[in-house]
Protein backbone atom coordinates (compact mmCIF):
# COMPACT_ATOMS: atom_id res chain seq x y z
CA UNK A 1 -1.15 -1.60 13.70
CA UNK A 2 -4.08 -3.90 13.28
CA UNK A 3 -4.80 -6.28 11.43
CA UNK A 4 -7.64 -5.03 9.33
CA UNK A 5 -4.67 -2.31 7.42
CA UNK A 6 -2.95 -5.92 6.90
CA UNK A 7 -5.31 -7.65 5.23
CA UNK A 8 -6.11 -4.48 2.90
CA UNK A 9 -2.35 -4.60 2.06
CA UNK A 10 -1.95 -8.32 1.06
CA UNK A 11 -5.07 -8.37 -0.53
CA UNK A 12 -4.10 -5.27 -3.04
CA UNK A 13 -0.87 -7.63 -3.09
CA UNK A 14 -2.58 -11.04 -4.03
CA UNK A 15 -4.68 -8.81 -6.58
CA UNK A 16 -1.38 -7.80 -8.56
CA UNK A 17 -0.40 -4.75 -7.00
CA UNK A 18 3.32 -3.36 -7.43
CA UNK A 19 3.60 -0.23 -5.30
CA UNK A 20 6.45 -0.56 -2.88
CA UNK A 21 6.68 1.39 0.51
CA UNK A 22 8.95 4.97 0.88
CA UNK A 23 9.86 6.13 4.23
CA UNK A 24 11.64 8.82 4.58
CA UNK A 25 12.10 11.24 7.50
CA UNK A 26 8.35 9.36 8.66
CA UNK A 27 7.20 10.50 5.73
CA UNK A 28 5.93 7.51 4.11
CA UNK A 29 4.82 7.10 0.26
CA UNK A 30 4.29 4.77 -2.35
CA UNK A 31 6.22 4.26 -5.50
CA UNK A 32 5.44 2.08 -8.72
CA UNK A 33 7.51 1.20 -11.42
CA UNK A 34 5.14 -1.36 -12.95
CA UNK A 35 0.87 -0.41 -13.58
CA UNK A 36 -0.99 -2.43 -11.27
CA UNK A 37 -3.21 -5.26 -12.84
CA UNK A 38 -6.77 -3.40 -12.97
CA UNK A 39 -8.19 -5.38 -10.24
CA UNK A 40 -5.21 -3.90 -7.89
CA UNK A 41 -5.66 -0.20 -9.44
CA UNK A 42 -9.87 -0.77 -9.08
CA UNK A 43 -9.08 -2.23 -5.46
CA UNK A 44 -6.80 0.62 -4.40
CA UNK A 45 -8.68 3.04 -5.23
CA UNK A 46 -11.95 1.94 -3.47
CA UNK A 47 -9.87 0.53 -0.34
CA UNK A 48 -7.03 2.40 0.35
CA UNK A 49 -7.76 5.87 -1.05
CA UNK A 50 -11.02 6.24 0.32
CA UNK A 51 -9.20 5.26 4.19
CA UNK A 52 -7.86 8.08 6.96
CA UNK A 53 -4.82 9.40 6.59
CA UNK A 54 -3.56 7.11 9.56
CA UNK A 55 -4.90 3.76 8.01
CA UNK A 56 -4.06 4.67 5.03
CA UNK A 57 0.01 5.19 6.07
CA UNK A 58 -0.43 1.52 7.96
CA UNK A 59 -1.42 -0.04 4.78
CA UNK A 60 1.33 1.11 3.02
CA UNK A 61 4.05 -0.01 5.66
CA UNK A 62 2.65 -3.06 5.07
CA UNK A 63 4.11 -3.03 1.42
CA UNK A 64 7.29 -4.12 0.37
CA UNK A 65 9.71 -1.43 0.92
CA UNK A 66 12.41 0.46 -1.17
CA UNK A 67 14.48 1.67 2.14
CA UNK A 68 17.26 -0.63 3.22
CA UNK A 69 16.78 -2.67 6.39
């Protein structure tokens, strides 16, 4: 993974982003139980949704995860 799809993450992070990381089956996916502050849900959607599918699953591995460790 490089570090580029690491920055992204901690920046939507910093920003006030609360989506949290699913895996499942490598299947991975994002869940929120809180709204992102606008800047997070303004950065997300110009950063992350606009990436390849592959970046875009690194990113979200970089989020905090729901899956036990």
């Amino acid at each position: 993974m490089d570090n580029r799809t690491k920055d992204i993450a901690d920046e939507y992070m910093r920003l006030g982003g609360h989506r949290w990381a699913v895996v499942d089956d490598n299947i991975v996916s994002t869940r929120s139980w809180e709204a992102d502050t606008p800047e997070a849900a303004a950065f997300w959607k110009a950063r992350v949704e606009t990436l390849d599918t592959d970046s875009r699953r690194q990113v979200e591995l970089f989020l905090p995860t729901i899956n036990a460790k």
